[in-house]
N, C-alpha and C. Protein backbone atom coordinates (compact mmCIF):
# COMPACT_ATOMS: atom_id res chain seq x y z
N UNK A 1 96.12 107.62 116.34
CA UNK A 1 94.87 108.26 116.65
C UNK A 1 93.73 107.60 115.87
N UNK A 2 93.82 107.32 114.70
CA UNK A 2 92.92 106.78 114.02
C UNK A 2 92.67 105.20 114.28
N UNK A 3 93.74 104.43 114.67
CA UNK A 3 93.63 102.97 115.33
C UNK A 3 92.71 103.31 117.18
N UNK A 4 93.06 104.51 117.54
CA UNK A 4 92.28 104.50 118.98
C UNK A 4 90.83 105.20 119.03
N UNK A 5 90.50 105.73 117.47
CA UNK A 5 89.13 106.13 117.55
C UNK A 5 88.44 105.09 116.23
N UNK A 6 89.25 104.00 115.74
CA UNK A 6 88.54 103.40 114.90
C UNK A 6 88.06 104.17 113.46
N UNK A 7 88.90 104.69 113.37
CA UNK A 7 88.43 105.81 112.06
C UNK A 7 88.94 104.86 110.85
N UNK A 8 88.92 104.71 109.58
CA UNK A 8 88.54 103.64 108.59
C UNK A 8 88.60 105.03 107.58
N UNK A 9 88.93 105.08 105.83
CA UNK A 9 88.55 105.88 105.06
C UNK A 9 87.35 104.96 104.47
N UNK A 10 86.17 105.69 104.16
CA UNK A 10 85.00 105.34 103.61
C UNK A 10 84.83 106.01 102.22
N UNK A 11 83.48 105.54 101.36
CA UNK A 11 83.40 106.21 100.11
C UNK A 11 82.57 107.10 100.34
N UNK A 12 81.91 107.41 101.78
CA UNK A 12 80.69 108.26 101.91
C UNK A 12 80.82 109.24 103.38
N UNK A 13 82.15 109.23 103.53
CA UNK A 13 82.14 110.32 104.95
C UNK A 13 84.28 110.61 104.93
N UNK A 14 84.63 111.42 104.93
CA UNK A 14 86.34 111.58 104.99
C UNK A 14 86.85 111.14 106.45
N UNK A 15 87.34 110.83 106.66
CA UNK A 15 88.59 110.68 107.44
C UNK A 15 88.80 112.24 108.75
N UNK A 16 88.66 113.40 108.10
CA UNK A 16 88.81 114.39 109.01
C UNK A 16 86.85 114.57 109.38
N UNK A 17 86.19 114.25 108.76
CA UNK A 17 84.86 114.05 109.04
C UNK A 17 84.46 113.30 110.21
N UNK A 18 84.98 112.13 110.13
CA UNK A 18 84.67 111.33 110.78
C UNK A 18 85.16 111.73 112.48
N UNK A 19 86.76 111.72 112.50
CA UNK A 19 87.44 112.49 113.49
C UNK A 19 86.49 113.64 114.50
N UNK A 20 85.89 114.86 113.38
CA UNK A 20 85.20 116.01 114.08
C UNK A 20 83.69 115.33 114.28
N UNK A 21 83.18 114.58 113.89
CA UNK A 21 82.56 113.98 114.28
C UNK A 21 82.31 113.40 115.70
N UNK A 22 83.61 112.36 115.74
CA UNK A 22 83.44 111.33 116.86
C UNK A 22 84.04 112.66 118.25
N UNK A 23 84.57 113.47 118.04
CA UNK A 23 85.62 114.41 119.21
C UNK A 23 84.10 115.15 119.46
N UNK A 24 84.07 116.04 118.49
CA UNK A 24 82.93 117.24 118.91
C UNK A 24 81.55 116.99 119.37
N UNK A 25 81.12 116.09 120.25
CA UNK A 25 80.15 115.66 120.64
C UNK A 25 79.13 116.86 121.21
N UNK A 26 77.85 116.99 121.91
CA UNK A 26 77.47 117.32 123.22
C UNK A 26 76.99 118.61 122.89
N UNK A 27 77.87 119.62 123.61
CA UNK A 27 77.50 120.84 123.60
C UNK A 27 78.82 121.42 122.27
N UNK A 28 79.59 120.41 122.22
CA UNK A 28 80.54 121.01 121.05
C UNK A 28 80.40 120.32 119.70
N UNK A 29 78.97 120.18 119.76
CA UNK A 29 78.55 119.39 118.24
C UNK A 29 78.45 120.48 116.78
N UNK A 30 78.29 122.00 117.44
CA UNK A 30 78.57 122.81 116.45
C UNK A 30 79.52 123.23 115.78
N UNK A 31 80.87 122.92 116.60
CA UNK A 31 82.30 122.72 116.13
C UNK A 31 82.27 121.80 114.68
N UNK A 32 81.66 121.04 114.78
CA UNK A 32 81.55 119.75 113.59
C UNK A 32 81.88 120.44 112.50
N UNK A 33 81.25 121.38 112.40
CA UNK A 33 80.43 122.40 111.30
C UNK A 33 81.45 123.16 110.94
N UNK A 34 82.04 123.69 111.81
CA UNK A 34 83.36 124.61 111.63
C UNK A 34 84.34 124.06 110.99
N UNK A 35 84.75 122.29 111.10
CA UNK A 35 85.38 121.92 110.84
C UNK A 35 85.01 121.81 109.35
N UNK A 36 84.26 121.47 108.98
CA UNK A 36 84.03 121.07 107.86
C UNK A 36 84.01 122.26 106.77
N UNK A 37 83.23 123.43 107.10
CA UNK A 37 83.41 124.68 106.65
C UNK A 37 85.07 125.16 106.23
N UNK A 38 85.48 124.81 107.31
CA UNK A 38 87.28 125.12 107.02
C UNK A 38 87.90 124.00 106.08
N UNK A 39 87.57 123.19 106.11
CA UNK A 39 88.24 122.19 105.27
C UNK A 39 87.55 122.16 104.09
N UNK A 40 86.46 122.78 103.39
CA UNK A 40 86.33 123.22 101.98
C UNK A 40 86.65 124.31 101.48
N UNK A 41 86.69 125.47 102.91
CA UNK A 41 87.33 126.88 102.47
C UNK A 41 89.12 126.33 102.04
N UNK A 42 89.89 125.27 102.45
CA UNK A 42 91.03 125.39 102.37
C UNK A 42 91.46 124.86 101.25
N UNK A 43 89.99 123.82 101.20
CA UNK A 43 90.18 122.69 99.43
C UNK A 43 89.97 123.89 98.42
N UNK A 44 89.00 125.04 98.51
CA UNK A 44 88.50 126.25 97.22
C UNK A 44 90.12 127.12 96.89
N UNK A 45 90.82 127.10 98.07
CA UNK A 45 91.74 128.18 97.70
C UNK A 45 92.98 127.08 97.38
N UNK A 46 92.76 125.89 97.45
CA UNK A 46 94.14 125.35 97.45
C UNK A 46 93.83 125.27 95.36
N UNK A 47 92.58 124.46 95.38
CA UNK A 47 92.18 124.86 93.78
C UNK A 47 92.42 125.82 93.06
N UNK A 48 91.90 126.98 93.36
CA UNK A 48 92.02 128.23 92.90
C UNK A 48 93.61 128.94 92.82
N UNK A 49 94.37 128.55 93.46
CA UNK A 49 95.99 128.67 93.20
C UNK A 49 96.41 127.97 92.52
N UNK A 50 96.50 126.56 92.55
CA UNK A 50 96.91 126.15 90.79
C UNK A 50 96.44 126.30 89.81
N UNK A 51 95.22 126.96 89.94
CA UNK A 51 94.56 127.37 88.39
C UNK A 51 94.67 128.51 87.57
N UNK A 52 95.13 129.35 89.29
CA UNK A 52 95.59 130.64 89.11
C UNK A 52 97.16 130.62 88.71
N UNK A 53 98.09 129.77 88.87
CA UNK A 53 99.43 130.01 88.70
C UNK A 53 99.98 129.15 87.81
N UNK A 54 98.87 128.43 86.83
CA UNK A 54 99.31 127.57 85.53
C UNK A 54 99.97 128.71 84.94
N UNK A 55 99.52 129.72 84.37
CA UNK A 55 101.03 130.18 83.34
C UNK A 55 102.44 130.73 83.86
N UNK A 56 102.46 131.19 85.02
CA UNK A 56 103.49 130.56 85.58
C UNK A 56 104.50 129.66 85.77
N UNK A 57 104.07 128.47 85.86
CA UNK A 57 104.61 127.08 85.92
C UNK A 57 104.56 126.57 84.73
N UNK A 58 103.82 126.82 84.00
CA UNK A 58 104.11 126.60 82.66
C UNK A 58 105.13 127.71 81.39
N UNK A 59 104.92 128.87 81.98
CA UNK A 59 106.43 129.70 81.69
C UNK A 59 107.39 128.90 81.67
N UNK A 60 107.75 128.76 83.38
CA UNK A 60 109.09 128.10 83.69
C UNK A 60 109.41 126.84 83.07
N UNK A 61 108.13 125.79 82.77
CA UNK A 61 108.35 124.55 82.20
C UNK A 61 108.92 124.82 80.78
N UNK A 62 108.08 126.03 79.78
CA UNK A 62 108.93 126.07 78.84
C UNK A 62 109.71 126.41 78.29
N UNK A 63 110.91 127.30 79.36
CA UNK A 63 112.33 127.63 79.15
C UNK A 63 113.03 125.93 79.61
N UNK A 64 112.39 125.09 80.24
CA UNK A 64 113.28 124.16 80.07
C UNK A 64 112.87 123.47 79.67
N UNK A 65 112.01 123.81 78.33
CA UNK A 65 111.88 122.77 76.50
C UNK A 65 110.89 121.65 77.46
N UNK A 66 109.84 122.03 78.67
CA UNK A 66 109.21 121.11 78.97
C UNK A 66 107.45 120.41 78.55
N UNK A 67 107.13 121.95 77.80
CA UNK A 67 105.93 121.90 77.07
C UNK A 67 106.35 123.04 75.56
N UNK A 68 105.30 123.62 75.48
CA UNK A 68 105.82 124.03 73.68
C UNK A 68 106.51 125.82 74.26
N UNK A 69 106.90 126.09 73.45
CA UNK A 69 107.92 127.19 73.69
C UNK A 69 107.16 128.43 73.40
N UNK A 70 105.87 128.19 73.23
CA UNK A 70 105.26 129.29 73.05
C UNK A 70 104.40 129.59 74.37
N UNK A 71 104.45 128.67 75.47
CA UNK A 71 103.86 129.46 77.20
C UNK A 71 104.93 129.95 77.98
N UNK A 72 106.31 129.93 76.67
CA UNK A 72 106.87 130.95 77.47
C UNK A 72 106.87 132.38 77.96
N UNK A 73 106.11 132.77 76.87
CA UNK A 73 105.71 134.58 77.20
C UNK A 73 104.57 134.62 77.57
N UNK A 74 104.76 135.23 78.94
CA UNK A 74 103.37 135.53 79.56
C UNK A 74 103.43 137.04 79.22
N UNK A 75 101.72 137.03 79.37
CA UNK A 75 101.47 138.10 79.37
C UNK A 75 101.13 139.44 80.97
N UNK A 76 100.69 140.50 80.66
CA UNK A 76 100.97 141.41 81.74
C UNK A 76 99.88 140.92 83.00
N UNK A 77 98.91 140.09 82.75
CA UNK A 77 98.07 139.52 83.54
C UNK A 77 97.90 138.29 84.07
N UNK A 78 98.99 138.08 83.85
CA UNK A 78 99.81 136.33 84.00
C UNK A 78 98.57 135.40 83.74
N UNK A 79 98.71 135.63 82.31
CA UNK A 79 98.65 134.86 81.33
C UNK A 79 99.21 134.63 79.98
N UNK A 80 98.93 134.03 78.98
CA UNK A 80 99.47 133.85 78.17
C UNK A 80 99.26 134.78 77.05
N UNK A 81 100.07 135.33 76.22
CA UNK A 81 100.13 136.32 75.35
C UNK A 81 99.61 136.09 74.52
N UNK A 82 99.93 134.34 73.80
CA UNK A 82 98.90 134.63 72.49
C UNK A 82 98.08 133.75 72.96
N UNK A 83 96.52 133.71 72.15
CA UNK A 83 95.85 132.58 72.72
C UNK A 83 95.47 131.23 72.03
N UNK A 84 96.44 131.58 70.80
CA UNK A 84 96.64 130.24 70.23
C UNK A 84 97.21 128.98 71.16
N UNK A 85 98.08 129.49 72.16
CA UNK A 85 98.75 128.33 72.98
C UNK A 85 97.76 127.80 73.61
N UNK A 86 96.95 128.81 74.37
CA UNK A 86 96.39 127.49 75.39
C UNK A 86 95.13 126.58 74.70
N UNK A 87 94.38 126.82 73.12
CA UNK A 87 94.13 126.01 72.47
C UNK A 87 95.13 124.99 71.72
N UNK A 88 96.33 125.38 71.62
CA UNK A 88 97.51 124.30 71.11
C UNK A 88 97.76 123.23 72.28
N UNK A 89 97.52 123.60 73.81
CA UNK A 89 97.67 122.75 74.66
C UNK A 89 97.00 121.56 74.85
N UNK A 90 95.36 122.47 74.58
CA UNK A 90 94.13 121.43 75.02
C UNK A 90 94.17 120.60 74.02
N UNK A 91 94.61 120.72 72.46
CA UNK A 91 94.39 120.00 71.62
C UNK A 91 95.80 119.05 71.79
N UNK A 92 96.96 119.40 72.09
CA UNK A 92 97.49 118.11 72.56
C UNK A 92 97.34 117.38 73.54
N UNK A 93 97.12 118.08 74.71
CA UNK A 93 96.86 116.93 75.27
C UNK A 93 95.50 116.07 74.83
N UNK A 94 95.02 116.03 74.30
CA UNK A 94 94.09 114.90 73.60
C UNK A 94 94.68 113.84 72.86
N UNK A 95 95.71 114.57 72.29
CA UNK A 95 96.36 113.26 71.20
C UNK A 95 98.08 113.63 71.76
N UNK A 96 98.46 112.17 72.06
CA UNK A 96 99.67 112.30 72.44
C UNK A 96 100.84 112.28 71.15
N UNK A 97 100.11 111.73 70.05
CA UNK A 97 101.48 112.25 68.86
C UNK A 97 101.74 113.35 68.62
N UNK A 98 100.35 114.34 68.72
CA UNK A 98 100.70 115.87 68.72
C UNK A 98 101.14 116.93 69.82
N UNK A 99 101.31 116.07 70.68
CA UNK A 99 102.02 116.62 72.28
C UNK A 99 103.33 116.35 71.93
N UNK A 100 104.13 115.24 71.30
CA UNK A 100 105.22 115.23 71.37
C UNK A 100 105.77 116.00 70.22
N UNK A 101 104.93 116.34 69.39
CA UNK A 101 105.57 116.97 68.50
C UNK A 101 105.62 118.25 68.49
N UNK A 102 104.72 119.21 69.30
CA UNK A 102 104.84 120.23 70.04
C UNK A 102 106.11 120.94 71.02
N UNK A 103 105.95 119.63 71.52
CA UNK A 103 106.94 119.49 72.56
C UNK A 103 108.48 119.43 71.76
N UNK A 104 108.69 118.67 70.77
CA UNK A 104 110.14 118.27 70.30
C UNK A 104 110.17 119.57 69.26
């Protein structure tokens, strides 16, 4: 489809842009719009779920000794119980000697 409409990724228009673009012509040029509307409503919530379900996944990572053993207890609002961890996080990941030593 993209070899029979000539579609190319650019640094200044997407790929599904371009597509609703070149299709929705005429009297269905307002479709464009829809498209595009939907495809940031789907990018906000796809964001907003991994940001929302880090202590989660980070629970589970640290019953298997995959980050520090203290995002293992979440708390009742799924988050983290104490809030020393998620400043113990940010500050390792900055420096990787103190990530591994967290970690080990």
């Amino acid at each position: 489809m993209a070899y029979l409409y000539q579609v190319q990724p650019h640094g200044n228009e997407t790929v599904i842009s371009q597509f609703a673009r070149l299709i929705f012509t005429g009297s269905m040029g307002w479709f464009y719009y829809v498209i595009q509307a939907t495809t940031a409503l789907i990018l906000v919530l796809a964001a907003n779920t991994s940001f929302a379900d880090f202590p989660r996944l980070a629970s589970l990572l640290a019953r298997d000794r995959f980050v520090p053993r203290q995002f293992a207890t979440r708390g009742d609002k799924l988050v983290f119980s104490t809030e020393s961890s998620s400043s113990r996080f940010s500050r390792a990941s900055s420096s990787l000697p103190l990530a591994v030593t967290l970690v080990a």
